[in-house]
Protein backbone atom coordinates (compact mmCIF):
# COMPACT_ATOMS: atom_id res chain seq x y z
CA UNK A 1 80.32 -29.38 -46.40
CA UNK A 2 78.25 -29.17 -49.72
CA UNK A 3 79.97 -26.84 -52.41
CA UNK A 4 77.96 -26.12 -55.37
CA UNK A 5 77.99 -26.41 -59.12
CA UNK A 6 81.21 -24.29 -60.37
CA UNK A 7 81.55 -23.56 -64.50
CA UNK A 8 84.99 -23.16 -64.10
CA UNK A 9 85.17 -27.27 -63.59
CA UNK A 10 84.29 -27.38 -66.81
CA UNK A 11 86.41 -26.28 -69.70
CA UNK A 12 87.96 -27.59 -72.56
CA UNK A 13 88.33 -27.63 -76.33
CA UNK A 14 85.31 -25.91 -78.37
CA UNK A 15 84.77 -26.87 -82.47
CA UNK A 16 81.61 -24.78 -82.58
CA UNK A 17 77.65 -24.53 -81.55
CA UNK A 18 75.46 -27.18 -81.62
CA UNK A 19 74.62 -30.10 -81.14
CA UNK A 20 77.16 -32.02 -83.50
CA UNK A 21 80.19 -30.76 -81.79
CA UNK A 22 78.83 -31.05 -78.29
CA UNK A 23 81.44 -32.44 -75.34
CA UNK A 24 80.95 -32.90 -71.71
CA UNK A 25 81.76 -29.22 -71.15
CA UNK A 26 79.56 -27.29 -73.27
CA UNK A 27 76.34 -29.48 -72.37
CA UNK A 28 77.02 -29.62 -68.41
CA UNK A 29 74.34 -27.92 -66.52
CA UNK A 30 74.36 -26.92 -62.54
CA UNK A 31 71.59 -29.14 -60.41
CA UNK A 32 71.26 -28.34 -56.82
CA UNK A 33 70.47 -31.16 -55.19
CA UNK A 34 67.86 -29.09 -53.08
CA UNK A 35 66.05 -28.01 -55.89
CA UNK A 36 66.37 -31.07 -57.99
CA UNK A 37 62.57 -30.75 -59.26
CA UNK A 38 63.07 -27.84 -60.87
CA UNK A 39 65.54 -26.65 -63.70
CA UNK A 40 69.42 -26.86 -63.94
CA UNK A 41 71.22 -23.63 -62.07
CA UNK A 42 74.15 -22.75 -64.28
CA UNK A 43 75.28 -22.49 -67.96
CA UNK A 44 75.35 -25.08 -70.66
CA UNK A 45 72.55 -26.73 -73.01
CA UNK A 46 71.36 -30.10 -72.03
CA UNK A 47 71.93 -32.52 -74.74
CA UNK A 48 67.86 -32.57 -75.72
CA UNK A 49 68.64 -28.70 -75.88
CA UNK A 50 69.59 -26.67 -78.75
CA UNK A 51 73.52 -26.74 -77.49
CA UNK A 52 73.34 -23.43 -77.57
CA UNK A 53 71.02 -22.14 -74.93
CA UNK A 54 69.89 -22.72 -71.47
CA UNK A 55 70.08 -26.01 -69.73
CA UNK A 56 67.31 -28.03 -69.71
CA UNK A 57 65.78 -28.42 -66.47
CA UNK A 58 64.78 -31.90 -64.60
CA UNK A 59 61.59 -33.87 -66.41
CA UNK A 60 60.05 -35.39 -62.99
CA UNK A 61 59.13 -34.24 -59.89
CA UNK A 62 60.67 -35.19 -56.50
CA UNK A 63 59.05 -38.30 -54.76
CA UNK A 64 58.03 -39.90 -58.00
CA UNK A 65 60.74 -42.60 -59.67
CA UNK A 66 59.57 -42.45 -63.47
CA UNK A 67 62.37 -44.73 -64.24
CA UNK A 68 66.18 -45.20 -63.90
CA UNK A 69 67.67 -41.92 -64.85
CA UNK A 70 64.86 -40.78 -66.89
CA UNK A 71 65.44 -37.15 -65.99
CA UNK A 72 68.97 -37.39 -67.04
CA UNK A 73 72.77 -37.53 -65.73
CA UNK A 74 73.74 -36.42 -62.50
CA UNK A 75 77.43 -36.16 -61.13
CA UNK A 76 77.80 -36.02 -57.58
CA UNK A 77 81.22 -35.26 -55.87
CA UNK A 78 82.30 -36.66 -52.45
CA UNK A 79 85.96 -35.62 -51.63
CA UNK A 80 86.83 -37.44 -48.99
CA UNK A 81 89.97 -39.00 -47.80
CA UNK A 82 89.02 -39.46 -44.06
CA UNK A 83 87.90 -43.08 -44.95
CA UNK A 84 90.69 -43.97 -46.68
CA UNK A 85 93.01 -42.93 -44.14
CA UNK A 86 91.09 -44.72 -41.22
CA UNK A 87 91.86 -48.05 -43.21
CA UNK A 88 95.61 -47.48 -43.59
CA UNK A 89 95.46 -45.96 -47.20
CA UNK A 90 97.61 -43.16 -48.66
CA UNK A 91 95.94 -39.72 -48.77
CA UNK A 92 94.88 -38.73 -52.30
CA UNK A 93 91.41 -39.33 -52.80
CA UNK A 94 89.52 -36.45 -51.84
CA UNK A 95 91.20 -34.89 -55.36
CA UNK A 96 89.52 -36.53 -57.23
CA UNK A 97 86.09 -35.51 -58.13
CA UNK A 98 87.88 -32.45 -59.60
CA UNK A 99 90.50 -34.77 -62.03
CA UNK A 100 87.15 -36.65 -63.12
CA UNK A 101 85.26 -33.71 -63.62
CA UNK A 102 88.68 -32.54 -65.71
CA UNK A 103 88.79 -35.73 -67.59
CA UNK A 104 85.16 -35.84 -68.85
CA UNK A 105 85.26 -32.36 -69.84
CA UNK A 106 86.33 -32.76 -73.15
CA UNK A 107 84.98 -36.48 -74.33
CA UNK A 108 82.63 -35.94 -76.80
CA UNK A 109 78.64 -36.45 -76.48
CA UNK A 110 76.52 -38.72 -79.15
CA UNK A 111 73.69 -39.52 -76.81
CA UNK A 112 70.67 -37.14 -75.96
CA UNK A 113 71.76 -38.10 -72.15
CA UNK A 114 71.02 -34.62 -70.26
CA UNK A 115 73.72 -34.23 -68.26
CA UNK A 116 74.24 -31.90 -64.32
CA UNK A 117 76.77 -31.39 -61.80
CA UNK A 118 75.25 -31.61 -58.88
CA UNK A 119 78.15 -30.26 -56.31
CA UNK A 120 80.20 -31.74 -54.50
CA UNK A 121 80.56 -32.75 -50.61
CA UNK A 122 83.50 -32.28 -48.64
CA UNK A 123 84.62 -34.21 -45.57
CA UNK A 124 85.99 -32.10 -42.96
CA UNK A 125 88.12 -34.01 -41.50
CA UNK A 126 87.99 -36.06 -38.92
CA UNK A 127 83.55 -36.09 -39.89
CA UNK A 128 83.41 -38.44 -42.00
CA UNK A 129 79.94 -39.26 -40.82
CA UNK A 130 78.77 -35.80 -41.24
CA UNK A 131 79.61 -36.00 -44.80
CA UNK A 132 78.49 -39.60 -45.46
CA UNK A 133 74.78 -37.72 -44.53
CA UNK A 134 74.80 -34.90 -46.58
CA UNK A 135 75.82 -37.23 -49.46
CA UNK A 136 72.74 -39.37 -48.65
CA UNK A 137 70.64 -36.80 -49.16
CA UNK A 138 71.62 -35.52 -51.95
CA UNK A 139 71.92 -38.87 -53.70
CA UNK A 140 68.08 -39.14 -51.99
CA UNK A 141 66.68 -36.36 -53.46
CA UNK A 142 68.21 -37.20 -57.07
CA UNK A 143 67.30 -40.48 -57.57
CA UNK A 144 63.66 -39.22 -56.15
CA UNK A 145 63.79 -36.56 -58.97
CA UNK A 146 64.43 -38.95 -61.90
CA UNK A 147 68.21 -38.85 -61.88
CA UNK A 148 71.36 -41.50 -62.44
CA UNK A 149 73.18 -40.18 -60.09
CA UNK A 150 77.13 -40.82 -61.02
CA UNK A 151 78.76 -40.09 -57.55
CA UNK A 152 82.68 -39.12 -57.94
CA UNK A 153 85.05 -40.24 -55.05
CA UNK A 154 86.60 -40.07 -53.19
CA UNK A 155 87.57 -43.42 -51.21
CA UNK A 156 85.53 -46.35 -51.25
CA UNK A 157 83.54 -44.92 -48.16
CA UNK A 158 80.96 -43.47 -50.92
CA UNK A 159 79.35 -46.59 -51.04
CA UNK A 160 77.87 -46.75 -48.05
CA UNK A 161 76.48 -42.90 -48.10
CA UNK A 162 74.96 -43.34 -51.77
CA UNK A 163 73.37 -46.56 -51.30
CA UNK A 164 71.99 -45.57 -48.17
CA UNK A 165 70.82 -42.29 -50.41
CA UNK A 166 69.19 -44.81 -53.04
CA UNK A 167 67.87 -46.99 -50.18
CA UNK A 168 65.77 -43.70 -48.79
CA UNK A 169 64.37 -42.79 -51.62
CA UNK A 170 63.30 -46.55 -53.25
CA UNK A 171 62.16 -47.69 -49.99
CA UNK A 172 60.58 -44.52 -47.96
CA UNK A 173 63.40 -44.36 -45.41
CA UNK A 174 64.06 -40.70 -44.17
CA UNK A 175 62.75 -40.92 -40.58
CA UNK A 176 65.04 -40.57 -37.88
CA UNK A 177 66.89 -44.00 -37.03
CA UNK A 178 67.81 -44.41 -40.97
CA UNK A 179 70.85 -42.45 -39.59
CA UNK A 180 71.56 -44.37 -36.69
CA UNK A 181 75.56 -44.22 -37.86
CA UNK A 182 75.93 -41.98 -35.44
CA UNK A 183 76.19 -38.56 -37.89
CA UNK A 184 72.83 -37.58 -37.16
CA UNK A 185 68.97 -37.78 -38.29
CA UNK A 186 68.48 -38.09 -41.94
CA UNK A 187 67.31 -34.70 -43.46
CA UNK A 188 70.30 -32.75 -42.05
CA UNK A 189 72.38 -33.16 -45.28
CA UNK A 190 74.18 -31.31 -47.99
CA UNK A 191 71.54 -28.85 -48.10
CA UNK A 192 69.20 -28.89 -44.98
CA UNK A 193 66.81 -30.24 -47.07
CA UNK A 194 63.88 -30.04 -44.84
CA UNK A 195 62.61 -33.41 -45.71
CA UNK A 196 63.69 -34.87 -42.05
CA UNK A 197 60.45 -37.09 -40.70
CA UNK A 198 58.75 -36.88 -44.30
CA UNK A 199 59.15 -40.00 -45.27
CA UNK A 200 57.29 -43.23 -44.32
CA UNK A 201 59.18 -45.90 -42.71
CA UNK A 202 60.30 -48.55 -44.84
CA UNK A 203 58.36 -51.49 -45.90
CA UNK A 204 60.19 -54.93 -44.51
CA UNK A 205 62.61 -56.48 -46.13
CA UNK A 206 60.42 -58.83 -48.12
CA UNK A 207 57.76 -56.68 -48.90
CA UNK A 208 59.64 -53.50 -50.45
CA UNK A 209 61.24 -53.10 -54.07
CA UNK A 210 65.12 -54.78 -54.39
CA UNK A 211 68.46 -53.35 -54.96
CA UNK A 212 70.78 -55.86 -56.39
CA UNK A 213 74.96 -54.00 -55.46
CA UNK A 214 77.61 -54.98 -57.81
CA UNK A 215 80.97 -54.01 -56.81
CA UNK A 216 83.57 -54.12 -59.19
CA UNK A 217 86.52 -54.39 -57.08
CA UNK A 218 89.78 -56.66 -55.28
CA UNK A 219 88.62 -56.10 -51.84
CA UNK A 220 84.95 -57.13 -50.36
CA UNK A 221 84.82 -54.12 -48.11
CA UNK A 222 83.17 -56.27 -45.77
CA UNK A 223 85.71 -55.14 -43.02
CA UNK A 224 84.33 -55.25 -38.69
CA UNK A 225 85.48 -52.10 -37.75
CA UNK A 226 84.72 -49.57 -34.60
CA UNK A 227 83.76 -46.81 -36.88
CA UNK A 228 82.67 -46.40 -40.47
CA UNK A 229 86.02 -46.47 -43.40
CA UNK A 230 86.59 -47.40 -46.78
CA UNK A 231 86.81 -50.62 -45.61
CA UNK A 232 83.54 -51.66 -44.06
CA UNK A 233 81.06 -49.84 -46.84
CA UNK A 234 79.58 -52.84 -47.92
CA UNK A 235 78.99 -54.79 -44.15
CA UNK A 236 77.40 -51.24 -43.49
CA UNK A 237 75.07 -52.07 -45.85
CA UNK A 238 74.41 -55.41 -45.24
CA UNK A 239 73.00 -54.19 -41.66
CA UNK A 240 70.55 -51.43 -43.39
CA UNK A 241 69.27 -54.35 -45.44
CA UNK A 242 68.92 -56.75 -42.08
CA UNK A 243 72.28 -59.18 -42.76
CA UNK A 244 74.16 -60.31 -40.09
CA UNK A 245 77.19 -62.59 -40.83
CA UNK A 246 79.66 -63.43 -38.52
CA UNK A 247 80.75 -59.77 -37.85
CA UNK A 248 77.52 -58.25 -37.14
CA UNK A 249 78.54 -58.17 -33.15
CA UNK A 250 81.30 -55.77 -34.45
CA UNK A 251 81.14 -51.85 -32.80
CA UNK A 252 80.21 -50.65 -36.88
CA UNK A 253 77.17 -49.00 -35.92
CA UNK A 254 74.27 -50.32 -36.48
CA UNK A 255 72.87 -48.86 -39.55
CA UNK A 256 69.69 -50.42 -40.34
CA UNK A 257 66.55 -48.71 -39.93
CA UNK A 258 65.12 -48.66 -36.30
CA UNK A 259 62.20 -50.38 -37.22
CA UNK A 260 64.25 -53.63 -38.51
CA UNK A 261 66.70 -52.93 -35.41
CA UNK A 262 67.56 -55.96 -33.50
CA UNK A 263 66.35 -58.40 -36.22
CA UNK A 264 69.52 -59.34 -37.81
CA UNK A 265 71.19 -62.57 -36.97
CA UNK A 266 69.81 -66.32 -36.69
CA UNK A 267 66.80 -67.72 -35.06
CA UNK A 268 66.03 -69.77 -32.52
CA UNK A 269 66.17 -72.48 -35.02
CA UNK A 270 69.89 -71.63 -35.88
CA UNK A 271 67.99 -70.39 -39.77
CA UNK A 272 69.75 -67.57 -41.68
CA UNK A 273 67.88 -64.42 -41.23
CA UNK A 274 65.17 -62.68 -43.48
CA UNK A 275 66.95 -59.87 -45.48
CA UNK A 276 67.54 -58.52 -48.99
CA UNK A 277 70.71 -57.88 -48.88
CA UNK A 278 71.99 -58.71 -52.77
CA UNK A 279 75.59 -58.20 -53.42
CA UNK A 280 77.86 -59.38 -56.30
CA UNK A 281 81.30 -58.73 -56.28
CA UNK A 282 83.39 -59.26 -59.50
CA UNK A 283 87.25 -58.73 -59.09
CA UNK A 284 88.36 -59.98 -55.80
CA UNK A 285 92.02 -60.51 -54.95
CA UNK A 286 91.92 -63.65 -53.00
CA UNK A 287 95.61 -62.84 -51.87
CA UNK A 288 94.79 -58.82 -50.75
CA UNK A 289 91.39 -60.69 -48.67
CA UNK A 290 91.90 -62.62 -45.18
CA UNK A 291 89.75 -65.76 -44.78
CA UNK A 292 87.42 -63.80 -41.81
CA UNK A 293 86.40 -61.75 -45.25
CA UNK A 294 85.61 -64.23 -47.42
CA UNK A 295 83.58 -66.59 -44.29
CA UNK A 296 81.80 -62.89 -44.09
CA UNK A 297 80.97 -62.81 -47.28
CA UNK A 298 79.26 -66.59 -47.59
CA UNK A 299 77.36 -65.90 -44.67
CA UNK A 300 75.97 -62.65 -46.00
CA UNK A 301 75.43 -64.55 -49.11
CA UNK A 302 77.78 -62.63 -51.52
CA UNK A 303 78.45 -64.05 -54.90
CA UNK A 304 82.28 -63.58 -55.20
CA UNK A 305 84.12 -64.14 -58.55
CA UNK A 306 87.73 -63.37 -58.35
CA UNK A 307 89.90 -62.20 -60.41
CA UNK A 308 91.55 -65.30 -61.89
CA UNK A 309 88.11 -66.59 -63.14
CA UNK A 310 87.48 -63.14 -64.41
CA UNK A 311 90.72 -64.04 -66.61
CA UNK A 312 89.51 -66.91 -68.05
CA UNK A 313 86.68 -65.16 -69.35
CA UNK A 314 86.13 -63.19 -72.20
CA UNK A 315 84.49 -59.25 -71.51
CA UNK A 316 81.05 -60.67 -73.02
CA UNK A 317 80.91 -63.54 -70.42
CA UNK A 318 81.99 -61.24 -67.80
CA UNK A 319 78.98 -58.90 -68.67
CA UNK A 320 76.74 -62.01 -68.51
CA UNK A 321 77.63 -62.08 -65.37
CA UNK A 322 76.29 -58.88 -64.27
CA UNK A 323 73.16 -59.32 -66.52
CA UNK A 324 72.71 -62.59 -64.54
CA UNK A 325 72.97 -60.85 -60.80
CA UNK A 326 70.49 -57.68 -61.65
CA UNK A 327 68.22 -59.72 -63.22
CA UNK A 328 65.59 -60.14 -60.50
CA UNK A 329 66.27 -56.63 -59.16
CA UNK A 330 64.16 -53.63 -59.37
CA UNK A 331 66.59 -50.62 -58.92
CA UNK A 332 71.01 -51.43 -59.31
CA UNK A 333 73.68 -49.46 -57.72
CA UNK A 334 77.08 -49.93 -59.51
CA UNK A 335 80.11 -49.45 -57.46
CA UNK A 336 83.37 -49.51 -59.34
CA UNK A 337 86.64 -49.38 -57.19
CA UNK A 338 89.37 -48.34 -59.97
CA UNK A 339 91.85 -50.25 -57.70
CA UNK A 340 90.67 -53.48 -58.82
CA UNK A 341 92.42 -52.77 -62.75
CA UNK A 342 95.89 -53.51 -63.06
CA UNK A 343 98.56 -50.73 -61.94
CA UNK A 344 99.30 -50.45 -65.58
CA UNK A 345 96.12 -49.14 -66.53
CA UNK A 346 95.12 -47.63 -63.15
CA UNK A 347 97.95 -46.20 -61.18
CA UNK A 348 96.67 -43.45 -59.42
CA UNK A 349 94.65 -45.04 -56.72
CA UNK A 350 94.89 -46.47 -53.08
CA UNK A 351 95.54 -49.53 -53.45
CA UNK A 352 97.48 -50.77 -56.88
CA UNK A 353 96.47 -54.15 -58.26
CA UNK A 354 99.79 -56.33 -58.66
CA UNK A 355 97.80 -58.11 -61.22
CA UNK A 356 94.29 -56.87 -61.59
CA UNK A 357 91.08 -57.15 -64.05
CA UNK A 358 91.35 -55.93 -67.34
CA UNK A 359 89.74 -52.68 -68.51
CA UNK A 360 88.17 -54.85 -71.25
CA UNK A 361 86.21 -56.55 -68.74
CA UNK A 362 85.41 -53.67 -66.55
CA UNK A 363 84.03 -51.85 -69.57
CA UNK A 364 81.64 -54.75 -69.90
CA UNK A 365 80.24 -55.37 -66.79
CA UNK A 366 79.69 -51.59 -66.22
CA UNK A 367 78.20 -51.22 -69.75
CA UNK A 368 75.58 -54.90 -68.45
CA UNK A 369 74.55 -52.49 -65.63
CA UNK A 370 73.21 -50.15 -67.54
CA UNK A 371 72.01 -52.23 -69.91
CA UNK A 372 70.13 -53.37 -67.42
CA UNK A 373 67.77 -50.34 -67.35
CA UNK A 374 67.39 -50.63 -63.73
CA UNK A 375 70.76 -48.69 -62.73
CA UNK A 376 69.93 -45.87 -60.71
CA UNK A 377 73.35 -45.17 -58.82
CA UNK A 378 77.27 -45.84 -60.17
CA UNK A 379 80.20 -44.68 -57.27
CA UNK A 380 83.69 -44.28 -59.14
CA UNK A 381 85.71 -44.50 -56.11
CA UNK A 382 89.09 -44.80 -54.92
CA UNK A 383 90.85 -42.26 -57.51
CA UNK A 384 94.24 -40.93 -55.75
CA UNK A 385 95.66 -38.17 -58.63
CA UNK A 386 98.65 -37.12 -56.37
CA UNK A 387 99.45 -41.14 -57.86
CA UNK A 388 98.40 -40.55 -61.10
CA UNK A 389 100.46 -41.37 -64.51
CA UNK A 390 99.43 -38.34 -67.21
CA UNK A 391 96.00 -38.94 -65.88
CA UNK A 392 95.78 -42.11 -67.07
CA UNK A 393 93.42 -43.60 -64.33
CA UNK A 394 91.55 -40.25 -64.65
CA UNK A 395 90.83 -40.63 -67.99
CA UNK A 396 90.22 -44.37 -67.83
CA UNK A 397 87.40 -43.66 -65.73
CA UNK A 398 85.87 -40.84 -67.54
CA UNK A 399 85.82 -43.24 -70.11
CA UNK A 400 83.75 -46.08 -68.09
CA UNK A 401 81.42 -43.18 -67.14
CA UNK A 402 80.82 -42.20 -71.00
CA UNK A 403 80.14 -45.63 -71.80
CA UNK A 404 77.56 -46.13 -69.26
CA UNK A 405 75.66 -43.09 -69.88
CA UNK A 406 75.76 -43.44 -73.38
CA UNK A 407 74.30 -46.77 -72.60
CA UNK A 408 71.93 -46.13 -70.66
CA UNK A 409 70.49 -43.52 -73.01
CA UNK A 410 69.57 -45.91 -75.55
């Protein structure tokens, strides 16, 4: 279910007009994902704005990509806890696109960023399919309009319906079969977008423009499972890319396009198959990851670094490392599971890390992404509030999401 932009989300402390005491809250415009072509629906300047007047609408058109995030900002809210709770997590999650949204409200703004809320979309429980399309299509029709789109979780589950979001609009895949995951056609989303069957199919796997993943994280997410959780978001989207591995005979539906159906797994030759399936996961807890997971993840071809060699690094070599994996990449989607920091700095998620990366680190790698200038889509995911410590792991990651947009402004 797709609830709209809401100016009561965002409120907090006000030193004046303009543009030199601007904060989250007083520059925050609405953005229906529907209309994302045209201007921002609700109050607020845009930071190119005034700061005192309207909000400045979106700079491209849908279907054309002028850039990564060259239109601006977009949050995205996916409050799910379905996911979660099919993996064996604690219930939490789906609160917190609202603590983010309160935790950003008041940071400050020194960037000419424009920034929109976009909505958010609500599993009704038990659909978590249902919801995982709607949030592809918005996330579609965003990144199609110009936007970084800065989707809020939410469990770890929002991985799989962004990137497949990104993946439709980079590589022309909105034709039924693209949501083969069992929740229906793609184009029956958030907003009944109309776009269903508008879209050419995509080009193969060697032919079409690369996204590069890098999941900040302890867990792969890799999990075989016989339906879609926060657990198997990253194996989902292994198969849309045309990976196999040693699970791909799992009952995860498949969720590769139906023209690249069928195609995943070895040859007759015993030869790896042809996909571009680029993930890099930074974090990993080897103890909190059973050996099936990690003999996934070399046959998909991740590159895992845990989180002891993480430790031995300082934050500039870790960010090296992420300028390293998107550096042959055209377009980067930047998951960061707030479970993977220590349970000192991050105790209101899932999962608590016993020992964790440091925030140090995690502020570097996501501040490489964007960097980068290719990052079109961040998740946040795995916030639990009911867990939270005076909104500490709130405001830790409003603060990773402020440092990558002021970033990527530059």
């Amino acid at each position: 279910m797709y609830t709209p932009f809401d100016p009561a989300d965002w409120t907090g402390r006000d030193d004046g007009p303009g543009r030199e005491h601007a904060r989250w809250h007083s520059v925050i415009e609405g953005l229906d994902p529907r209309e994302a072509s045209g201007a921002g629906t609700g109050a607020g300047a845009g930071v190119s704005g005034s700061g005192s007047g309207a909000g400045a609408g979106v700079a491209s058109g849908a279907g054309a990509i002028t850039g990564a995030g060259a239109a601006g900002l977009a949050l995205l809210g996916f409050a799910s806890d379905e996911g979660v709770e099919r993996n064996g997590g604690r219930r939490g999650a789906a609160a917190g696109p609202a603590a983010l949204r309160k935790a950003l409200a008041s940071l400050a703004v020194h960037d000419e960023v424009a920034r929109a809320d976009a909505g958010t979309v609500r599993t009704e429980d038990p659909n978590l399919e249902g919801a995982q399309r709607e949030l592809s299509d918005a996330v579609r029709d965003l990144v199609r309009a110009g936007r970084l789109v800065v989707a809020l979780g939410g469990g770890h589950e929002i991985a799989w319906a962004t990137h497949r979001g990104l993946f439709e609009a980079v590589a022309g895949s909105g034709v039924e079969g693209s949501g083969a995951d069992g929740s229906g056609a793609a184009g029956s989303g958030a907003a009944g977008s109309g776009s269903e069957g508008d879209d050419a199919a995509p080009a193969p796997a060697g032919e079409r423009e690369r996204i590069a993943v890098v999941n900040l994280d302890a867990h792969f997410d890799l999990r075989a499972a016989d339906r879609p959780t926060s657990g198997t978001p990253f194996l989902q989207i292994a198969r849309l890319h045309g990976a196999g591995g040693p699970a791909a005979g799992a009952p995860i539906p498949d969720s590769r396009p139906a023209a690249e159906q069928g195609a995943a797994g070895p040859d007759s030759a015993g030869r790896p198959e042809s996909h571009d399936f680029d993930y890099t996961v930074l974090g990993i807890s080897e103890p909190n990851n059973t050996r099936v997971l990690f003999e996934t993840a070399e046959a998909l071809g991740v590159h895992t670094v845990l989180d002891d060699e993480l430790a031995e690094m300082t934050p500039q070599q870790a960010g090296e490392l992420v300028a390293k994996a998107v550096a042959d990449a055209d377009h980067v989607h930047l998951s960061i599971d707030l479970d993977g920091l220590p349970a000192s700095v991050a105790p209101g998620v899932s999962a608590p890390a016993a020992v964790g990366v440091s925030l140090a680190h995690y502020r570097a790698m996501a501040r490489a992404a964007a960097a980068s200038g290719k990052l079109r889509l961040v998740d946040v995911a795995e916030l639990n509030p009911e867990f939270d410590v005076d909104n500490r792991t709130a405001k830790v990651a409003a603060r990773l999401i402020s440092d990558i947009t002021s970033v990527a402004g530059k």
